[in-house]
PDB file of N, CA and C in Angstrom:
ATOM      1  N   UNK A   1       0.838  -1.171   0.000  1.00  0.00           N
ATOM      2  CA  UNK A   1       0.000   0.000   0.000  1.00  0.00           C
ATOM      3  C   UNK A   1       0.883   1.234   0.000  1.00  0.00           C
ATOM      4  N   UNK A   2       0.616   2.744  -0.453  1.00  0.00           N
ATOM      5  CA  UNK A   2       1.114   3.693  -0.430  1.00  0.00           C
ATOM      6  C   UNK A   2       0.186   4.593  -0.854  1.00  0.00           C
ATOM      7  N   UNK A   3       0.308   5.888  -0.790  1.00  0.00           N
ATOM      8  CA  UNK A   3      -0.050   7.264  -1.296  1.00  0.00           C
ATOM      9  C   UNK A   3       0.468   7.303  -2.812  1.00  0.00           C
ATOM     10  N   UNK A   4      -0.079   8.291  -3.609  1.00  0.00           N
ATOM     11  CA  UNK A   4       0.663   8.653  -4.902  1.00  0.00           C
ATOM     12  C   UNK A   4      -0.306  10.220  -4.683  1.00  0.00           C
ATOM     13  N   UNK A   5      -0.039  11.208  -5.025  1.00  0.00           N
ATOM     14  CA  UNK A   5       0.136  12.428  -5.748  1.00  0.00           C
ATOM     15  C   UNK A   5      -0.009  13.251  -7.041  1.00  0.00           C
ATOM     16  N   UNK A   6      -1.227  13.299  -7.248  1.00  0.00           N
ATOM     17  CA  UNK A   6      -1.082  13.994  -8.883  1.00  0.00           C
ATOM     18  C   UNK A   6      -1.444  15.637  -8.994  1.00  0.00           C
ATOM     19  N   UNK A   7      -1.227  16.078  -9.630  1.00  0.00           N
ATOM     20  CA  UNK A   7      -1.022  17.449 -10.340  1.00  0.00           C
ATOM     21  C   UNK A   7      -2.620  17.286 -10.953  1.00  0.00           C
ATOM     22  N   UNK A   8      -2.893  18.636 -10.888  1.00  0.00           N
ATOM     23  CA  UNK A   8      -3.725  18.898 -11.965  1.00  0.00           C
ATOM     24  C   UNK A   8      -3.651  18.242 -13.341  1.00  0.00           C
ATOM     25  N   UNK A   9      -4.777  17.772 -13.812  1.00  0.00           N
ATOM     26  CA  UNK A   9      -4.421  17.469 -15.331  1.00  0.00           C
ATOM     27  C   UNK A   9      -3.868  16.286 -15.633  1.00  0.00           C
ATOM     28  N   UNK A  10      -2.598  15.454 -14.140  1.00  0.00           N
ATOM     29  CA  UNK A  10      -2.188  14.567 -14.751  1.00  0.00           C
ATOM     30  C   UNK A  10      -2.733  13.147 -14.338  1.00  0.00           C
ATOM     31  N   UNK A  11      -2.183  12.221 -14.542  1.00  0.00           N
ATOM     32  CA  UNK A  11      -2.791  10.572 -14.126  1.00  0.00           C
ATOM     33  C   UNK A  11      -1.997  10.057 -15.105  1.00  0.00           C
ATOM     34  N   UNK A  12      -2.579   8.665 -14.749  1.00  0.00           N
ATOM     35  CA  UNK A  12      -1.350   7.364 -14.963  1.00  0.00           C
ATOM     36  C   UNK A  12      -1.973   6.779 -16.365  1.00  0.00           C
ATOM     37  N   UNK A  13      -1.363   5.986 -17.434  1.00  0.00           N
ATOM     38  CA  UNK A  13      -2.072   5.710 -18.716  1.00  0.00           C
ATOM     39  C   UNK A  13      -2.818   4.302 -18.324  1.00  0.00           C
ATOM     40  N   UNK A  14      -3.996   3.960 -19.580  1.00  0.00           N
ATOM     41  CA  UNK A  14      -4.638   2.840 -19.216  1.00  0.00           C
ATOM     42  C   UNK A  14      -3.843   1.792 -19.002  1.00  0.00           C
ATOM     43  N   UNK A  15      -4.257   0.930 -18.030  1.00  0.00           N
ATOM     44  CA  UNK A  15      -3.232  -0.059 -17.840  1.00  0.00           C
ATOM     45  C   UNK A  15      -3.836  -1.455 -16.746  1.00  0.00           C
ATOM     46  N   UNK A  16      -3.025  -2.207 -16.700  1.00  0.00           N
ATOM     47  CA  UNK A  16      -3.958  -3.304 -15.942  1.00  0.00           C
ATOM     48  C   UNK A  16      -2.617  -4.119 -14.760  1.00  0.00           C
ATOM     49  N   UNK A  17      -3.154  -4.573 -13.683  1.00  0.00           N
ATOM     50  CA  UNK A  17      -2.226  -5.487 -12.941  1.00  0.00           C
ATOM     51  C   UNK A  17      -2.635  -6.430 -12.743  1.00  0.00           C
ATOM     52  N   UNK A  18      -1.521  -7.458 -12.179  1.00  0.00           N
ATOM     53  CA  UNK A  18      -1.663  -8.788 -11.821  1.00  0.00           C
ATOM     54  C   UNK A  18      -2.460  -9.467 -11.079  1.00  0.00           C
ATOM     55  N   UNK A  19      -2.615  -8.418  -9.949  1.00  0.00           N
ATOM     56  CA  UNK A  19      -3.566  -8.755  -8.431  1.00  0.00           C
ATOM     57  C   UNK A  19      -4.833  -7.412  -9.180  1.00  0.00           C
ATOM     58  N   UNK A  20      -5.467  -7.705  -8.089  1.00  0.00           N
ATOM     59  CA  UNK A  20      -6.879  -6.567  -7.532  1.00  0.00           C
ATOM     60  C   UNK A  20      -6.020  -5.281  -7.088  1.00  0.00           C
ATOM     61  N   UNK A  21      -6.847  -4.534  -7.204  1.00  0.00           N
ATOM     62  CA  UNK A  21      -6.380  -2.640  -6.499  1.00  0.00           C
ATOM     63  C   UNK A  21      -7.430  -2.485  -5.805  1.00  0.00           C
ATOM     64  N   UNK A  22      -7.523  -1.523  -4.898  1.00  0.00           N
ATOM     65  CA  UNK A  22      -8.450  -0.569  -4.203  1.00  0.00           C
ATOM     66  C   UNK A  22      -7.763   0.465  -4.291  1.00  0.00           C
ATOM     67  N   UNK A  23      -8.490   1.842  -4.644  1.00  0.00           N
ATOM     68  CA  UNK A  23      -7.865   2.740  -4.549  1.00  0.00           C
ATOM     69  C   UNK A  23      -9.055   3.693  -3.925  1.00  0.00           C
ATOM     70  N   UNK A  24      -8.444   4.429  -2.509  1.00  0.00           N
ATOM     71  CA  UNK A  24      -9.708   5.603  -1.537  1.00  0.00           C
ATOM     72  C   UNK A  24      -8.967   7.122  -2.392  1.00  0.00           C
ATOM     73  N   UNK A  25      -9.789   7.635  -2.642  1.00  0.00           N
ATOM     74  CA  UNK A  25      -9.454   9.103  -2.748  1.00  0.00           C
ATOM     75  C   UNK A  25      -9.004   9.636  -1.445  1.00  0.00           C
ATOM     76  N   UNK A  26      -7.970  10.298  -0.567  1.00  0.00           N
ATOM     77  CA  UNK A  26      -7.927  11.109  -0.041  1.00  0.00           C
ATOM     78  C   UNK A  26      -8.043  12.303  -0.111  1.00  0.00           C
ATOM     79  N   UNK A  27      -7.724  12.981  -1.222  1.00  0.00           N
ATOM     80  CA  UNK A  27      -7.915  14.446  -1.583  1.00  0.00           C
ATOM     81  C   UNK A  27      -8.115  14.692  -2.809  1.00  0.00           C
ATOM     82  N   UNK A  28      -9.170  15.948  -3.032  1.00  0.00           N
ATOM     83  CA  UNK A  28      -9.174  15.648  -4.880  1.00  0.00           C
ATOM     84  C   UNK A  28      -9.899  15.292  -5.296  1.00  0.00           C
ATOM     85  N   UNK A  29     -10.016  15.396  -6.610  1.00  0.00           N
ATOM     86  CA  UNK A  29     -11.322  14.951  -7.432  1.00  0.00           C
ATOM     87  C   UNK A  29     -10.169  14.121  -8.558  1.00  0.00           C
ATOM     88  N   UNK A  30     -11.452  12.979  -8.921  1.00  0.00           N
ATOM     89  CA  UNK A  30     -10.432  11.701 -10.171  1.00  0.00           C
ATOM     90  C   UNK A  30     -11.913  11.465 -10.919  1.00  0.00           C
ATOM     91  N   UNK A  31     -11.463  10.903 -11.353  1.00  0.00           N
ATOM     92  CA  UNK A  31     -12.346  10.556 -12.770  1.00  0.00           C
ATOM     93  C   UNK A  31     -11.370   8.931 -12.772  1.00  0.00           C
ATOM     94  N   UNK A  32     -12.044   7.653 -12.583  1.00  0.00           N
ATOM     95  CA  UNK A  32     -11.510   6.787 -12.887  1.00  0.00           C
ATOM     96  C   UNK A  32     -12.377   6.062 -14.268  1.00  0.00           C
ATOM     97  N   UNK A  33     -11.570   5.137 -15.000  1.00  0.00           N
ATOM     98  CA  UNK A  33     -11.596   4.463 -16.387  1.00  0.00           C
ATOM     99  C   UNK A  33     -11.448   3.278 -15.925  1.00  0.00           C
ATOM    100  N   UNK A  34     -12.391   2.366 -15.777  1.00  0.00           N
ATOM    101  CA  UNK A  34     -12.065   0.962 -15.509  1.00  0.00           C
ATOM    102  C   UNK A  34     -13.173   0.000 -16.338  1.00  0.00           C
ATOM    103  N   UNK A  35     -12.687  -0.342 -17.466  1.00  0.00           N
ATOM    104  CA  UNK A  35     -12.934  -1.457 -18.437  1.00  0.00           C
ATOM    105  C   UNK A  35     -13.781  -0.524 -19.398  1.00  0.00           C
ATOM    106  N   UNK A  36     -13.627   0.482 -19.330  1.00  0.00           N
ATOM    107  CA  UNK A  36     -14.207   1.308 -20.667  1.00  0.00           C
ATOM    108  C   UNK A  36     -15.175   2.258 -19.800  1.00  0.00           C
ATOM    109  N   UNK A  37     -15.693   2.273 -18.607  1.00  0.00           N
ATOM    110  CA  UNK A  37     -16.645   2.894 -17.839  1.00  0.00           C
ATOM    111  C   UNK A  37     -15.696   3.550 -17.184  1.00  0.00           C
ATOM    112  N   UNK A  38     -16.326   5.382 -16.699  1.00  0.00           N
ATOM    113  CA  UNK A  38     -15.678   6.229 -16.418  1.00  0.00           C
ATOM    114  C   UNK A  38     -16.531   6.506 -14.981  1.00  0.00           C
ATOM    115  N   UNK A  39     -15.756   6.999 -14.466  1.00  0.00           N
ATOM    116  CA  UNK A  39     -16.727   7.499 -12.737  1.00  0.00           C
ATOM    117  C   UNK A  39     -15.753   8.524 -11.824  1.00  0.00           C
ATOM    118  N   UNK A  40     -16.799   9.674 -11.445  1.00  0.00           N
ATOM    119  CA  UNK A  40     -16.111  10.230 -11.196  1.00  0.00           C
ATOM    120  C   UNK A  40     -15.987  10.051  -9.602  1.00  0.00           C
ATOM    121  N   UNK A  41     -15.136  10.693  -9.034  1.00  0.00           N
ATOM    122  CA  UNK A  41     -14.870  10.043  -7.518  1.00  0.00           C
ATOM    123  C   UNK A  41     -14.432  11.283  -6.969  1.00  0.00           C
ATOM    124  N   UNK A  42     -15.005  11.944  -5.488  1.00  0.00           N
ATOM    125  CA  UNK A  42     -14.062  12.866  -4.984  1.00  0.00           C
ATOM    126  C   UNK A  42     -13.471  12.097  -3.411  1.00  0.00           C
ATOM    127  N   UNK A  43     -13.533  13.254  -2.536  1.00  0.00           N
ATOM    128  CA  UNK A  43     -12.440  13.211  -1.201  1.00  0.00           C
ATOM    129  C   UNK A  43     -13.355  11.890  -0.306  1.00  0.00           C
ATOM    130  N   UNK A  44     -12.689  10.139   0.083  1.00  0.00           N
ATOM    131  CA  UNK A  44     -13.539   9.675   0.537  1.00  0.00           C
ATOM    132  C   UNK A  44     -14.071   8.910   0.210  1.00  0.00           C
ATOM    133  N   UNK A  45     -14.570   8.865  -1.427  1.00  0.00           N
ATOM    134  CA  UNK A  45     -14.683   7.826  -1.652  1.00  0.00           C
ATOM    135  C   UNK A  45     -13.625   6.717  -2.841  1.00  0.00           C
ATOM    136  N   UNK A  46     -14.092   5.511  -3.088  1.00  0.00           N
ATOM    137  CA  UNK A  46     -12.969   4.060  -3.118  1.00  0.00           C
ATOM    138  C   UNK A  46     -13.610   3.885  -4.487  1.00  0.00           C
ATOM    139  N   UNK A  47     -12.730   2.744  -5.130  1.00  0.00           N
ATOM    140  CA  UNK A  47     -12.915   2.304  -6.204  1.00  0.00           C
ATOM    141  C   UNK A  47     -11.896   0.958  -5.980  1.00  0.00           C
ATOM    142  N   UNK A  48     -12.466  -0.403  -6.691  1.00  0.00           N
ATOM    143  CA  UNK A  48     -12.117  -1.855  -6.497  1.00  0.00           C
ATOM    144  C   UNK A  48     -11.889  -1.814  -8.386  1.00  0.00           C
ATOM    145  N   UNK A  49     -10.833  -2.789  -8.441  1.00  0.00           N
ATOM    146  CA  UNK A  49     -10.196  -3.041  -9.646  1.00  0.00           C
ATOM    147  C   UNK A  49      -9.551  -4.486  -9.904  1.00  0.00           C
ATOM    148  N   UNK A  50     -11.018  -5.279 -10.463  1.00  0.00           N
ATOM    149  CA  UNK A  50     -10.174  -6.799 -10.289  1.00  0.00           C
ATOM    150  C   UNK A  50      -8.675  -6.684 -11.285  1.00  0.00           C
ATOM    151  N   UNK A  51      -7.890  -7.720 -11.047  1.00  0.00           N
ATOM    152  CA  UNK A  51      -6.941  -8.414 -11.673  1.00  0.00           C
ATOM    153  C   UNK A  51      -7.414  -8.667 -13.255  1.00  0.00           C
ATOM    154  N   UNK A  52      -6.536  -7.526 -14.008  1.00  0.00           N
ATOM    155  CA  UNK A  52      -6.293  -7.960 -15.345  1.00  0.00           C
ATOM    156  C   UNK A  52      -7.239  -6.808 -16.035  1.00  0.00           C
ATOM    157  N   UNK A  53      -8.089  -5.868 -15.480  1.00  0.00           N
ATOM    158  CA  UNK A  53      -8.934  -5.012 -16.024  1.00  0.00           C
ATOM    159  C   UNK A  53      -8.000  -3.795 -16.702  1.00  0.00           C
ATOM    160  N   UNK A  54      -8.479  -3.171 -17.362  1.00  0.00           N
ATOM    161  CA  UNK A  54      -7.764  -2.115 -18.178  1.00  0.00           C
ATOM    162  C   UNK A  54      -8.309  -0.825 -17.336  1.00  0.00           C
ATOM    163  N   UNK A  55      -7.512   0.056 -16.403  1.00  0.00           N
ATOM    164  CA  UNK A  55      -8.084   1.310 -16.049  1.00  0.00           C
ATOM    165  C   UNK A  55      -6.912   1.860 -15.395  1.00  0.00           C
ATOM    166  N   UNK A  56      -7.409   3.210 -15.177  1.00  0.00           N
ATOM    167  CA  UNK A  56      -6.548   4.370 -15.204  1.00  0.00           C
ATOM    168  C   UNK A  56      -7.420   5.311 -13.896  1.00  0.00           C
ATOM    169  N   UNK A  57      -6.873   6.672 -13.179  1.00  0.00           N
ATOM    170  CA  UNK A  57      -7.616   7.185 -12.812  1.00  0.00           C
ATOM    171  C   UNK A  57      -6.525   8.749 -12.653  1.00  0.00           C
ATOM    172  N   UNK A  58      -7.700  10.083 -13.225  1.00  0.00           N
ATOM    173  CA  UNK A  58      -6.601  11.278 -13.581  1.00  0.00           C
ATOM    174  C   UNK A  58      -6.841  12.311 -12.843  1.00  0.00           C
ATOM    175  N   UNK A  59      -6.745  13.329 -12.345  1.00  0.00           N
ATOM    176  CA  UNK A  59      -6.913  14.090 -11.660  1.00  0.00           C
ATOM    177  C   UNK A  59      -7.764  15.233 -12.627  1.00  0.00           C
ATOM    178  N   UNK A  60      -9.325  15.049 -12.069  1.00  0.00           N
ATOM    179  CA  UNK A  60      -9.951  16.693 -13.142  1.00  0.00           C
ATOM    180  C   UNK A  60      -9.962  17.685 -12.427  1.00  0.00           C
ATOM    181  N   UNK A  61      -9.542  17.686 -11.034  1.00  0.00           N
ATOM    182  CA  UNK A  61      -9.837  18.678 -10.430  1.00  0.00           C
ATOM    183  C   UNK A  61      -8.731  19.962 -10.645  1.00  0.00           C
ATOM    184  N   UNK A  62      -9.024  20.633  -9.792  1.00  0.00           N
ATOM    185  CA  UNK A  62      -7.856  22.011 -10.138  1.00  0.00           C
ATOM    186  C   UNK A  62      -7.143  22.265  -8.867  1.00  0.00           C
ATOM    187  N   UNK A  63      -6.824  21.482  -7.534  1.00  0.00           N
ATOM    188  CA  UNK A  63      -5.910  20.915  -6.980  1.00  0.00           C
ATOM    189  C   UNK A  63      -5.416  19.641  -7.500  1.00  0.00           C
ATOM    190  N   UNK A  64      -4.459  19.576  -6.015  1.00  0.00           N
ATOM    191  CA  UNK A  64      -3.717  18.146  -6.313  1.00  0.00           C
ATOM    192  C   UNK A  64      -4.846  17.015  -5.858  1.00  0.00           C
ATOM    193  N   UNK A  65      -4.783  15.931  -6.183  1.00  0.00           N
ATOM    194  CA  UNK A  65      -5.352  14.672  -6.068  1.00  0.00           C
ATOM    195  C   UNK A  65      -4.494  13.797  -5.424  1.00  0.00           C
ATOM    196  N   UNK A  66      -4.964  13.072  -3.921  1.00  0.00           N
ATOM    197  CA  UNK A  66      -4.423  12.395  -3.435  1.00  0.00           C
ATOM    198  C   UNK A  66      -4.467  10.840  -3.212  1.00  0.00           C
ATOM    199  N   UNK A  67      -3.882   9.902  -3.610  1.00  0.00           N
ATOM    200  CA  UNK A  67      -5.158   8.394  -3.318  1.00  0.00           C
ATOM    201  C   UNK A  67      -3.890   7.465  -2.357  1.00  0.00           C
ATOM    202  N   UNK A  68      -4.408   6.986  -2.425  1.00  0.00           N
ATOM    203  CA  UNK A  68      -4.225   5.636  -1.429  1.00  0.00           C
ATOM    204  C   UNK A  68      -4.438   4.315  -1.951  1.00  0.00           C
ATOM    205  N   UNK A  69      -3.575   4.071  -2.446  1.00  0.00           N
ATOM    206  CA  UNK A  69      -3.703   2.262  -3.170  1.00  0.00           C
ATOM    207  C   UNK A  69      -3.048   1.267  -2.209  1.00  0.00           C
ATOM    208  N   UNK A  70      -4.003  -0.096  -2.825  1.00  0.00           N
ATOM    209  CA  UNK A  70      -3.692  -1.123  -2.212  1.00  0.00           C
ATOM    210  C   UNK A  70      -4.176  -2.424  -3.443  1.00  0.00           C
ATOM    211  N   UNK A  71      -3.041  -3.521  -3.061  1.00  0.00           N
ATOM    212  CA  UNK A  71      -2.576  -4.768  -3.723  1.00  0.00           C
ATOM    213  C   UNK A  71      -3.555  -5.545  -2.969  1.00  0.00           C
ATOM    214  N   UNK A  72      -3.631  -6.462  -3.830  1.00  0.00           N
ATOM    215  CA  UNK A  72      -4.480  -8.036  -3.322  1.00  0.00           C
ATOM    216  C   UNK A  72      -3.532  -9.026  -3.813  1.00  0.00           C
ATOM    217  N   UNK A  73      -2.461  -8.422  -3.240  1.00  0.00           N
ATOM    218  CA  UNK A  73      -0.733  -9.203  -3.310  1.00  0.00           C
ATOM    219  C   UNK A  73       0.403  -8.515  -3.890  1.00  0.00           C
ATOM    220  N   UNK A  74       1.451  -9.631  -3.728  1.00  0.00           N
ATOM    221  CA  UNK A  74       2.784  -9.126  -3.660  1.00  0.00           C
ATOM    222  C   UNK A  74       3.335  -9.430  -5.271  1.00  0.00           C
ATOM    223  N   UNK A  75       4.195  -9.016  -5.178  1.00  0.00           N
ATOM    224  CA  UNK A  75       5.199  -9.111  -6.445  1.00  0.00           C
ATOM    225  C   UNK A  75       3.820  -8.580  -8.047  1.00  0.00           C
ATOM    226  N   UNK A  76       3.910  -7.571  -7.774  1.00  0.00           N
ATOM    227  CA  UNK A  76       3.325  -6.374  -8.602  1.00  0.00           C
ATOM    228  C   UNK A  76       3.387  -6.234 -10.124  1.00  0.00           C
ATOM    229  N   UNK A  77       2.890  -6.300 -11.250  1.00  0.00           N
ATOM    230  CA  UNK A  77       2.969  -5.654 -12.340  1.00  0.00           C
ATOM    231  C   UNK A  77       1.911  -5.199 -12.752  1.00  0.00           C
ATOM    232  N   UNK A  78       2.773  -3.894 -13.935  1.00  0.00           N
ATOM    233  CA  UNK A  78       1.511  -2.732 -14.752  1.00  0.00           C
ATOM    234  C   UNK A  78       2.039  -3.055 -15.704  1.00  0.00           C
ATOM    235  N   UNK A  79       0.687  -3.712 -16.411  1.00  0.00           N
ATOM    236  CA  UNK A  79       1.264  -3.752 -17.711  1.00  0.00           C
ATOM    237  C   UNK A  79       0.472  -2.797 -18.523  1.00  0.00           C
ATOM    238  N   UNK A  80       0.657  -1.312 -19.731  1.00  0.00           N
ATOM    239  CA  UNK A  80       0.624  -0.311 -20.073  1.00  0.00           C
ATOM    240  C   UNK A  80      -0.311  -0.913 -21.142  1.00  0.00           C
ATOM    241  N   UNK A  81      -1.847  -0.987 -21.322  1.00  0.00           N
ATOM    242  CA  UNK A  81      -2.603  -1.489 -22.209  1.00  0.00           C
ATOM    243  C   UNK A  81      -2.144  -0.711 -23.748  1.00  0.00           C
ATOM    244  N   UNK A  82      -1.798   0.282 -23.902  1.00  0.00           N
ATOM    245  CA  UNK A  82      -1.218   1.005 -25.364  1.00  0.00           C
ATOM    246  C   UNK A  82      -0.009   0.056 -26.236  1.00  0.00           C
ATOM    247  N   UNK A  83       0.620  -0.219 -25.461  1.00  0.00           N
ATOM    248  CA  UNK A  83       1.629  -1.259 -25.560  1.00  0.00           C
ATOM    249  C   UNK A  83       1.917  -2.344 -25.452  1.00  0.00           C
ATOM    250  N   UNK A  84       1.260  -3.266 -24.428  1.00  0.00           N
ATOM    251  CA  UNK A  84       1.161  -4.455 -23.786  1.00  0.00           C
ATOM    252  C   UNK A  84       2.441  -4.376 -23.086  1.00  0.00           C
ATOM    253  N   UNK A  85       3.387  -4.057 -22.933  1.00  0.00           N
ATOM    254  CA  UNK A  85       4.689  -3.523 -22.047  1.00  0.00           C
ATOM    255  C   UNK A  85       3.969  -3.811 -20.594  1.00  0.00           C
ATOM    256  N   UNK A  86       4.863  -4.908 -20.217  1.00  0.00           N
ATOM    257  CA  UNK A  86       4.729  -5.003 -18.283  1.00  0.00           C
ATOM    258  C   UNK A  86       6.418  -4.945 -17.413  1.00  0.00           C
ATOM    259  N   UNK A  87       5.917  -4.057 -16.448  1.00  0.00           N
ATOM    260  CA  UNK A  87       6.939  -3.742 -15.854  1.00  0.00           C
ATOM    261  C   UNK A  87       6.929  -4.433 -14.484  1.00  0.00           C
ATOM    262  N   UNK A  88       7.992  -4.491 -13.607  1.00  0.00           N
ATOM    263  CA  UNK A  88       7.561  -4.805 -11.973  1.00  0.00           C
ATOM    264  C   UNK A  88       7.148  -3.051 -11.826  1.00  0.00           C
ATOM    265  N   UNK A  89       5.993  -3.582 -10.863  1.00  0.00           N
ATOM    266  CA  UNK A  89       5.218  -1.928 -10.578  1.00  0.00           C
ATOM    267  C   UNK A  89       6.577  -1.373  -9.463  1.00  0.00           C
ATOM    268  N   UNK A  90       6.176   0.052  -9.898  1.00  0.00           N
ATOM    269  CA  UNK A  90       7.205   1.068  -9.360  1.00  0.00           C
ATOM    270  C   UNK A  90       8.884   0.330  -9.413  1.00  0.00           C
ATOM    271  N   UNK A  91       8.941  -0.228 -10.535  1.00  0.00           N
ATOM    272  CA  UNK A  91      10.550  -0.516 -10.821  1.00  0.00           C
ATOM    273  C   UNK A  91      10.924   1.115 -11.741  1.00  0.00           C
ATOM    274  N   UNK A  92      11.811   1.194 -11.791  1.00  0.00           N
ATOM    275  CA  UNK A  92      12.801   2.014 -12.825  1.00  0.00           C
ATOM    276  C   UNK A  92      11.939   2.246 -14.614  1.00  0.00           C
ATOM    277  N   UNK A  93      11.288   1.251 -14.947  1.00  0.00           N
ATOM    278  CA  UNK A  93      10.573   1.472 -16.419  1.00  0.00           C
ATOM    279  C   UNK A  93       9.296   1.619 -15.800  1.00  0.00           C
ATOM    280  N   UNK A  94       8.693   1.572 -14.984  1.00  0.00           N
ATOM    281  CA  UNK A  94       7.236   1.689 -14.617  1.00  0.00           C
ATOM    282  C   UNK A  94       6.829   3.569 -14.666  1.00  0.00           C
ATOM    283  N   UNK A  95       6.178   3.927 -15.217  1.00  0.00           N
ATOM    284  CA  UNK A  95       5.961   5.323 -15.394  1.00  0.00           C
ATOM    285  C   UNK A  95       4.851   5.840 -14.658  1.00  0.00           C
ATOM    286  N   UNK A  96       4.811   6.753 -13.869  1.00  0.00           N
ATOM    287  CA  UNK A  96       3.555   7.063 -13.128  1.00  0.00           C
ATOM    288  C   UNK A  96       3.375   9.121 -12.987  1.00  0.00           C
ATOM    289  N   UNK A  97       2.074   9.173 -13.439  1.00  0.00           N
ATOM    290  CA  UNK A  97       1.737  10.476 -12.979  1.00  0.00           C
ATOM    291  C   UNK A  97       2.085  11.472 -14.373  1.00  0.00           C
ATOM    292  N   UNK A  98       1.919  10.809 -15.385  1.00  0.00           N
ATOM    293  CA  UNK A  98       1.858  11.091 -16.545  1.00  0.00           C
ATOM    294  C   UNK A  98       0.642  12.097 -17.327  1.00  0.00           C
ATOM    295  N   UNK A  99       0.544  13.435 -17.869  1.00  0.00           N
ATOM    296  CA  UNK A  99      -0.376  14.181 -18.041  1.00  0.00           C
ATOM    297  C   UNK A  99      -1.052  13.048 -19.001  1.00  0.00           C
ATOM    298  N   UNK A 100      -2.635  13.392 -18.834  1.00  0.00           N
ATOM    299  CA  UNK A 100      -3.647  13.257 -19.404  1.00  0.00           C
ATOM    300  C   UNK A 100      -3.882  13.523 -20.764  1.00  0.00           C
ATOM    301  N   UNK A 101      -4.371  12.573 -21.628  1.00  0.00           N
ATOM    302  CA  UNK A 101      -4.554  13.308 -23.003  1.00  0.00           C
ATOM    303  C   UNK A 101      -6.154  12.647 -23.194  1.00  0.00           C
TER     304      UNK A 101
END
């Protein structure tokens, strides 16, 4: 589990992992993308992400956006649905917090 941090404008590209996610908003407004369905989410509330789904979640607000993720296990990968490219999550090639297009 950890915090991540986004900027206005930015978020992470579509992408999918190995295990399940939960991710709580702490601060901020997101807009999450999970399997083609979009939802928007502010301060508080969660979003569940089985294993292997394609989603993303970006910051629309005009502060920073704060979340709180969590694994439904260990030894981690994102693999970058644009590419099919899988990395170990948060290794050295894993890219995070990437502006929005």
């Amino acid at each position: 589990m950890c915090q991540t941090v986004f900027q206005p404008g930015t978020g992470l590209p579509l992408h999918s992992h190995n295990v399940e996610e939960s991710v709580l908003i702490l601060e901020g407004e997101a807009t999450a993308e999970i399997a083609g369905e979009f939802f928007d989410l502010e301060t508080g509330q969660a979003t569940w992400v089985p294993a292997g789904v394609p989603h993303r979640l970006f910051n629309r607000g005009q502060g920073v956006m704060r979340i709180h993720w969590v694994y439904g296990g260990r030894d981690v990968t994102r693999t970058i649905t644009a590419t099919g490219e899988t990395f170990e999550h948060l290794s050295t090639h894993d890219r995070g917090g990437a502006p929005t297009t």
